[in-house]
PDB file of N, CA and C in Angstrom:
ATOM      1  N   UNK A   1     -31.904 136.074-254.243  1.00  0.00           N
ATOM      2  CA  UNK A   1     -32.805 135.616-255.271  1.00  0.00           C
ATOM      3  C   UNK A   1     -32.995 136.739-256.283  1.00  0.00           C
ATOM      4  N   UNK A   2     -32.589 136.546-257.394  1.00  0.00           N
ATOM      5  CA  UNK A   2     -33.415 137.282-258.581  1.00  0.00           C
ATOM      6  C   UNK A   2     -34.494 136.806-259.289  1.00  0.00           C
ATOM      7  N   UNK A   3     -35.155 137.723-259.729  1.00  0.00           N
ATOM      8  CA  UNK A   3     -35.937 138.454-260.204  1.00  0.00           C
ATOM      9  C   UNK A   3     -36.125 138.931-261.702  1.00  0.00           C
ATOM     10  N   UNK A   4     -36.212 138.683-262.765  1.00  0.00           N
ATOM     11  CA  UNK A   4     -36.002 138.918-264.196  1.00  0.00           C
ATOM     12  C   UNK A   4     -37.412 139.969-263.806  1.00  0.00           C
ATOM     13  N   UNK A   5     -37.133 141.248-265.053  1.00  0.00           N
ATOM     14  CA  UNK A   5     -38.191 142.103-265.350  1.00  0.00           C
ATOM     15  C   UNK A   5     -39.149 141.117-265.723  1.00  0.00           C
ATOM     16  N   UNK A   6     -39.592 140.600-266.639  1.00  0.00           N
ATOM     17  CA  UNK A   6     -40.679 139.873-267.209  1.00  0.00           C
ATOM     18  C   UNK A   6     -41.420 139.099-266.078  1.00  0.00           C
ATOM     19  N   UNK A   7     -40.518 138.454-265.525  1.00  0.00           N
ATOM     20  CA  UNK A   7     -41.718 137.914-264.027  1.00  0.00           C
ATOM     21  C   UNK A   7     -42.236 138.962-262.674  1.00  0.00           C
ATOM     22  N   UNK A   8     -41.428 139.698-262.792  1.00  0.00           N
ATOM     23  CA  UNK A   8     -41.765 141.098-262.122  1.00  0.00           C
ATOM     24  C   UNK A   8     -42.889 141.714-262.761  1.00  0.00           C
ATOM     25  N   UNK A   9     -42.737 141.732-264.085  1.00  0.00           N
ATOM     26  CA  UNK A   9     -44.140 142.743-264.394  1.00  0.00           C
ATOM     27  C   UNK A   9     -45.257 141.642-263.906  1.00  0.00           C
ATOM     28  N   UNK A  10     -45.283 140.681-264.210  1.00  0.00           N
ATOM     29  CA  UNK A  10     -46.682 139.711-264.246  1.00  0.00           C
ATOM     30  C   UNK A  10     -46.822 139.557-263.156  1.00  0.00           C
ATOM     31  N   UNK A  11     -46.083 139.789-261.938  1.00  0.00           N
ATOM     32  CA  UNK A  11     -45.929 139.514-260.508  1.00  0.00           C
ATOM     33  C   UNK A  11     -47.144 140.858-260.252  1.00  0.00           C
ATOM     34  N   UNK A  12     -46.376 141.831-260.510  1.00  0.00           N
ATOM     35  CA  UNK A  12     -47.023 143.475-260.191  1.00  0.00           C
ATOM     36  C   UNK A  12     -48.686 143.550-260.489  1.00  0.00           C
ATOM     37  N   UNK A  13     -48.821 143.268-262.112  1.00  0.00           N
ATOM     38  CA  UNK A  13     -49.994 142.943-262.697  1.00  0.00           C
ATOM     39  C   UNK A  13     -50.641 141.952-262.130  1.00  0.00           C
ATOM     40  N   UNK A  14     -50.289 140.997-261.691  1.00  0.00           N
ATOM     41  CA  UNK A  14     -51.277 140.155-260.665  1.00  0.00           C
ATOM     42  C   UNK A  14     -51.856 140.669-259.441  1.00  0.00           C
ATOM     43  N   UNK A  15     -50.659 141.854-259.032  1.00  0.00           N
ATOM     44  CA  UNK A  15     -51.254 142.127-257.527  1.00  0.00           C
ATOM     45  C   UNK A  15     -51.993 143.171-257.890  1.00  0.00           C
ATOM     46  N   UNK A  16     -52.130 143.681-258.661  1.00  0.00           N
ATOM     47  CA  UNK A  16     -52.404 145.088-259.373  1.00  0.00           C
ATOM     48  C   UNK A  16     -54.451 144.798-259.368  1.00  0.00           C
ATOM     49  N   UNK A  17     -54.577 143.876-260.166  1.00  0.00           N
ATOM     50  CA  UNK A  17     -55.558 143.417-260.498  1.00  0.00           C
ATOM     51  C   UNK A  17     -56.470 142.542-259.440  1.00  0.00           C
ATOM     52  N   UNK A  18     -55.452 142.132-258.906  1.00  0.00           N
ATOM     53  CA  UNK A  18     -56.114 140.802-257.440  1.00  0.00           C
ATOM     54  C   UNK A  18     -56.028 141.110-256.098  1.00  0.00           C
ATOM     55  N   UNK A  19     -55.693 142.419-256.052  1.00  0.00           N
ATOM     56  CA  UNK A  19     -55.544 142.946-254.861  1.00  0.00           C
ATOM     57  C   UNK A  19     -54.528 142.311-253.719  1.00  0.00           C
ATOM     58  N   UNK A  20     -53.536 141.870-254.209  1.00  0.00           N
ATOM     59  CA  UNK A  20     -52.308 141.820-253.685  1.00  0.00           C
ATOM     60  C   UNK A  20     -52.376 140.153-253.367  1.00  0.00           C
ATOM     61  N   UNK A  21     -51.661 139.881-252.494  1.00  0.00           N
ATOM     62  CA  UNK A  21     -51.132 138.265-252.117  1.00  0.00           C
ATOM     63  C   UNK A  21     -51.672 137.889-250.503  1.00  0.00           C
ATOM     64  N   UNK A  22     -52.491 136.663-249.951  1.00  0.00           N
ATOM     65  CA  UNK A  22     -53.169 136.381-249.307  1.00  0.00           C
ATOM     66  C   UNK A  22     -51.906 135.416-248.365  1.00  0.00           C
ATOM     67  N   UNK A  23     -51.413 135.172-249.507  1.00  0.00           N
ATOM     68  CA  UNK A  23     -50.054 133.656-249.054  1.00  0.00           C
ATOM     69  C   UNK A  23     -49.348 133.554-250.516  1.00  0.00           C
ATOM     70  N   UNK A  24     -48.243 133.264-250.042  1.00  0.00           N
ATOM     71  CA  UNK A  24     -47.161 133.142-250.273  1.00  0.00           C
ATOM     72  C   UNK A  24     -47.463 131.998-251.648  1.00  0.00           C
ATOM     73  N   UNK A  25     -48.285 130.991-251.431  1.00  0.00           N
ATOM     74  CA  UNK A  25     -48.207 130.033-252.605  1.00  0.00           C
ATOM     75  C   UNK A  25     -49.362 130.522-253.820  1.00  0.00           C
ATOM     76  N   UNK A  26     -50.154 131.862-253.655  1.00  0.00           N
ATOM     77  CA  UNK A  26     -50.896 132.977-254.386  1.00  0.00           C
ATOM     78  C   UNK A  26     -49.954 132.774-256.040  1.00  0.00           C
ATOM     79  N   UNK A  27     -48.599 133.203-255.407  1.00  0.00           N
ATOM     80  CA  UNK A  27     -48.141 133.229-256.817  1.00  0.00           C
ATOM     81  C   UNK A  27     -48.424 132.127-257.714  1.00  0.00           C
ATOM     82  N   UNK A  28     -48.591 131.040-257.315  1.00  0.00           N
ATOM     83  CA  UNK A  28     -49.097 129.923-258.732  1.00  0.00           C
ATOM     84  C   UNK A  28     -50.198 130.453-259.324  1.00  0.00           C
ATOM     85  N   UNK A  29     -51.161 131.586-258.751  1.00  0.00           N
ATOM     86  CA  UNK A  29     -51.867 132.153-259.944  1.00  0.00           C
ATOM     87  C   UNK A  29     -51.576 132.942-260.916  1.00  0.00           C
ATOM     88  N   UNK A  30     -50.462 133.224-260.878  1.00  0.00           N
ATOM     89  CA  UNK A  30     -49.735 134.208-261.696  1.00  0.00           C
ATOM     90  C   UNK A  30     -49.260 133.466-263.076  1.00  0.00           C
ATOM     91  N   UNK A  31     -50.128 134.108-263.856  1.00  0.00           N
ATOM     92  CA  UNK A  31     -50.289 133.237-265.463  1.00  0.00           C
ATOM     93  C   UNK A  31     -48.722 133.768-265.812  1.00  0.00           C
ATOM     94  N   UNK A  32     -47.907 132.596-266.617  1.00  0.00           N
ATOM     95  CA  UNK A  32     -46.943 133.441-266.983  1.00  0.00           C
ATOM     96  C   UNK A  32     -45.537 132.705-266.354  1.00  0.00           C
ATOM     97  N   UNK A  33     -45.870 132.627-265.153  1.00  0.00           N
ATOM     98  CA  UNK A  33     -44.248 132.094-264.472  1.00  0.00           C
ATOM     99  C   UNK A  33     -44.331 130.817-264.317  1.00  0.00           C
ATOM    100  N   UNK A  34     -43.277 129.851-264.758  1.00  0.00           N
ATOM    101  CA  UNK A  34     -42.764 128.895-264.819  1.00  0.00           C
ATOM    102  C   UNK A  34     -42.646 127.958-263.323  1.00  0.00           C
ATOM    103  N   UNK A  35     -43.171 126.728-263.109  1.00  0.00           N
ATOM    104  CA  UNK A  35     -42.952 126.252-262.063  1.00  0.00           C
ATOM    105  C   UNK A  35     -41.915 125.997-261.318  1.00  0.00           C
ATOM    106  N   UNK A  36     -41.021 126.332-262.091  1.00  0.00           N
ATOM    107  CA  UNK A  36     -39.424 126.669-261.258  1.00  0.00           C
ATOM    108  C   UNK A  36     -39.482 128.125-260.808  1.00  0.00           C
ATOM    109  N   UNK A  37     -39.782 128.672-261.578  1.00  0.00           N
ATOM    110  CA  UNK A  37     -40.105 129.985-261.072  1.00  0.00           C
ATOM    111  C   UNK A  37     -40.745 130.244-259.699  1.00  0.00           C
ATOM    112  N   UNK A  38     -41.985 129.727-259.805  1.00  0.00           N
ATOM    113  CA  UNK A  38     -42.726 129.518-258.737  1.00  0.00           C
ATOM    114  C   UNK A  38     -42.533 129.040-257.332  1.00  0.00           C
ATOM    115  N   UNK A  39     -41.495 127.955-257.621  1.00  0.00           N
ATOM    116  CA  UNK A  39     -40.797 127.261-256.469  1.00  0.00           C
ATOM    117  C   UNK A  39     -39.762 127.860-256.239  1.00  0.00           C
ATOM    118  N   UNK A  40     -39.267 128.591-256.939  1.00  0.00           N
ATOM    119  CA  UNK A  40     -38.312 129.778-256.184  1.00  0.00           C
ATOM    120  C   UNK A  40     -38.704 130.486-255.307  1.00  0.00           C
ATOM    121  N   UNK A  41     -39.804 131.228-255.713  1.00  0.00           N
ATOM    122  CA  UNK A  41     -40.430 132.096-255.295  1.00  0.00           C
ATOM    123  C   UNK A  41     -41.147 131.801-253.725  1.00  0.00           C
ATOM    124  N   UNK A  42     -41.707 130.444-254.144  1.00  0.00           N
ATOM    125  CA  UNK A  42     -42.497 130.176-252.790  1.00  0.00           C
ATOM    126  C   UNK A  42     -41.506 130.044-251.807  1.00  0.00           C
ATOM    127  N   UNK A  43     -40.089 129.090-251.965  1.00  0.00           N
ATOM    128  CA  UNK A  43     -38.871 128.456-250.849  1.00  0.00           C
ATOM    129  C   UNK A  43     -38.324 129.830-250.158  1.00  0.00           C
ATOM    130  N   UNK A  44     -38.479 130.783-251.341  1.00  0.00           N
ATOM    131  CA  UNK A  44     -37.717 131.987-250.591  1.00  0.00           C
ATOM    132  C   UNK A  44     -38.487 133.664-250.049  1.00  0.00           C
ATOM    133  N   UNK A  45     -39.508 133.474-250.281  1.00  0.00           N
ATOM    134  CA  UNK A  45     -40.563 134.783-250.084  1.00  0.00           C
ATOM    135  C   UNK A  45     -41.262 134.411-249.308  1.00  0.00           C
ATOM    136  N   UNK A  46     -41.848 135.541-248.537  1.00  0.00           N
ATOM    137  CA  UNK A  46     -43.009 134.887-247.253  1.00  0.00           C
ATOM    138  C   UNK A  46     -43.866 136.688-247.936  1.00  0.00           C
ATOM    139  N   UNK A  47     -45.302 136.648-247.372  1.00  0.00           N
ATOM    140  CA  UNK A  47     -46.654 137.446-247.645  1.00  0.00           C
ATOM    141  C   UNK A  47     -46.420 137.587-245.666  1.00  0.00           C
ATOM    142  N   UNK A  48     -46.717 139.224-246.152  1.00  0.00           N
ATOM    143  CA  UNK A  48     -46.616 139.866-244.756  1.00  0.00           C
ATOM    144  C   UNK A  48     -47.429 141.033-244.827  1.00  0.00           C
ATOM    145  N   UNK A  49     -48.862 141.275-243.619  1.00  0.00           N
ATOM    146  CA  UNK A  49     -49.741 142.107-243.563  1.00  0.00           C
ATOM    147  C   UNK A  49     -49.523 143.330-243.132  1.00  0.00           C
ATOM    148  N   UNK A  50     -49.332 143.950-243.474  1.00  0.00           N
ATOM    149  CA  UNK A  50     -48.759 145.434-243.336  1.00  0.00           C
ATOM    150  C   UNK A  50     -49.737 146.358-242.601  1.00  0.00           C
ATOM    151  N   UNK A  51     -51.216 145.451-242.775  1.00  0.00           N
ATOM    152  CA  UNK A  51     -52.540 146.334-242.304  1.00  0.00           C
ATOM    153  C   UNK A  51     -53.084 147.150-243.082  1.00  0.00           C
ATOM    154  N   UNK A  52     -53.080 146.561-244.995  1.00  0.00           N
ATOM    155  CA  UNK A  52     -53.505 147.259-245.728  1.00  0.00           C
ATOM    156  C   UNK A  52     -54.910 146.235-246.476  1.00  0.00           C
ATOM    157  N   UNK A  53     -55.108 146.410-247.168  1.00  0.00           N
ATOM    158  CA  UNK A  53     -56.185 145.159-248.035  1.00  0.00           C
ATOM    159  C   UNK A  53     -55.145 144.165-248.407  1.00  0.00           C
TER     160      UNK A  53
END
């Protein structure tokens, strides 16, 4: 799966600001990316707790 810079920054800046991703379908708050985008994102990424906030 790629990744274009431009949805990467708004990806970063979302977690930046929101304190990272709770679940995996989080990213539909991400102003900016396209619902194809989104459904990329969700079919192929999983949110994994590392034991941080």
């Amino acid at each position: 799966m790629y990744i274009d810079e431009e949805s990467a920054e708004l990806i970063i800046d979302y977690r930046e600001n929101n304190g990272g991703f709770k679940d995996v379908e989080d990213i539909c708050n991400v102003k900016g990316l396209t619902l194809i985008r989104q459904k990329v994102i969700i079919d192929n990424c999983f949110v994994q707790n590392l034991g941080g906030n």
